[in-house]
Protein backbone atom coordinates (compact mmCIF):
# COMPACT_ATOMS: atom_id res chain seq x y z
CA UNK A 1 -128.71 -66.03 -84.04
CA UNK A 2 -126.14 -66.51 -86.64
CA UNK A 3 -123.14 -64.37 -87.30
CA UNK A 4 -121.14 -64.07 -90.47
CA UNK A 5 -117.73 -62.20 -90.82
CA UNK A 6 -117.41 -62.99 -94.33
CA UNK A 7 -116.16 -60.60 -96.92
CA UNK A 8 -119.48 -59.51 -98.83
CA UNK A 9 -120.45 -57.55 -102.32
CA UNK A 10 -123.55 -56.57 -101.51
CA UNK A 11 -126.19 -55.97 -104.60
CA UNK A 12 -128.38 -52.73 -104.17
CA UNK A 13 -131.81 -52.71 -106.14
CA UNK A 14 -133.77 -49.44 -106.97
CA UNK A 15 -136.87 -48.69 -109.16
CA UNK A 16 -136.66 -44.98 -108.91
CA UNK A 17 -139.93 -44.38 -109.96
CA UNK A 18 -141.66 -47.08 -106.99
CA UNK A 19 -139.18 -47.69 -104.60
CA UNK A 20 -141.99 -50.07 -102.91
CA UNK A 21 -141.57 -52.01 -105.97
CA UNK A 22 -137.46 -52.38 -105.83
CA UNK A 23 -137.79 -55.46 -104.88
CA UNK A 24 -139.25 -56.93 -108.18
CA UNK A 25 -135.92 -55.81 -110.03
CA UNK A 26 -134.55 -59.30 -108.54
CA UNK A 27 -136.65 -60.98 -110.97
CA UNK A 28 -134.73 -59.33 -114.27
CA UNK A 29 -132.01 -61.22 -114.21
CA UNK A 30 -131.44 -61.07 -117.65
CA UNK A 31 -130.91 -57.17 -117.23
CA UNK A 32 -128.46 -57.63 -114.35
CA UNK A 33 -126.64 -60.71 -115.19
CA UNK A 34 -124.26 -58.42 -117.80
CA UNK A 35 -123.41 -55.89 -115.55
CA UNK A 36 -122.63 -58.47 -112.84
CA UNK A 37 -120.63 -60.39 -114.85
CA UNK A 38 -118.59 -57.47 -116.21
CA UNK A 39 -117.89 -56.22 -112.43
CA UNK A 40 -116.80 -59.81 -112.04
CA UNK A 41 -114.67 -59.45 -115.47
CA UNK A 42 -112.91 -56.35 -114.12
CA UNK A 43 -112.48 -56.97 -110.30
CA UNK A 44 -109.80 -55.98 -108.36
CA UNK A 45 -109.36 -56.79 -104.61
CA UNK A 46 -107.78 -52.91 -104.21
CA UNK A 47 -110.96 -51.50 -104.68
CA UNK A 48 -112.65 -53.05 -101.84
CA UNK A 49 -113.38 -51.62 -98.92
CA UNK A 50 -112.45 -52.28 -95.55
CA UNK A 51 -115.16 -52.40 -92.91
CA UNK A 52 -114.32 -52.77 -89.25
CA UNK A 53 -116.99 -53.85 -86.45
CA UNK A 54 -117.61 -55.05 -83.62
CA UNK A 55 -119.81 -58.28 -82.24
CA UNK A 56 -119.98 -59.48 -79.02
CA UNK A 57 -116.78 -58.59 -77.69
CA UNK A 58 -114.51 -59.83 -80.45
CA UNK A 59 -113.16 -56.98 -83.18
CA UNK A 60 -113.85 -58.14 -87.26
CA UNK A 61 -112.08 -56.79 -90.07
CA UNK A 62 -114.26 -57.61 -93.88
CA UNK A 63 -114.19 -56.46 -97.35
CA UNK A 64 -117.26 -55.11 -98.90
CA UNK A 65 -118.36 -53.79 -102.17
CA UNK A 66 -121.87 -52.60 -103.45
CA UNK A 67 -123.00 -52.55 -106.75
CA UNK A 68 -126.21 -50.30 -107.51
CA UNK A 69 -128.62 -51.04 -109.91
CA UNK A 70 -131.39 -48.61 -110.54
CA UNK A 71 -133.84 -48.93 -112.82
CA UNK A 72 -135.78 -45.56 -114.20
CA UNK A 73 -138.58 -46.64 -116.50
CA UNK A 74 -136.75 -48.63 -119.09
CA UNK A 75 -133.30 -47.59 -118.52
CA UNK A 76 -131.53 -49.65 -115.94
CA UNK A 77 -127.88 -48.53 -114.97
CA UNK A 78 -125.36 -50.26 -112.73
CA UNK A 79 -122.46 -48.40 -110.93
């Protein structure tokens, strides 16, 4: 199995009205690619977040962030 204890932002995908379908979203990148890029513009290390877990028996410390993209109809939004 492999293991990672890298720092992560993780990108969340929804189509509110078929979440079966969420995973389609991946394919308009052209919709995403701007909101990405201005959480990239405007990122701070302070306003990650600190996970702590466990594997094995060795402790990890990571930072994590999420960004949200949800998609109703039309409209997308990212937050």
């Amino acid at each position: 199995m492999r293991f990672g204890a890298e720092n992560r932002i993780y990108l969340i995908l929804v189509d509110s009205e078929n979440l079966e379908q969420s995973w389609k979203m991946k394919r308009a990148f052209s919709l995403i690619e701007p909101k990405v890029g201005e959480y990239i513009d405007n990122f701070s290390a302070s306003c990650l977040k600190t996970v702590r877990f466990s594997y094995g028996k060795r402790d990890y410390t990571a930072l994590a962030d999420a960004l949200f993209h949800r998609q109703i109809g039309y409209f997308c939004e990212v937050y």
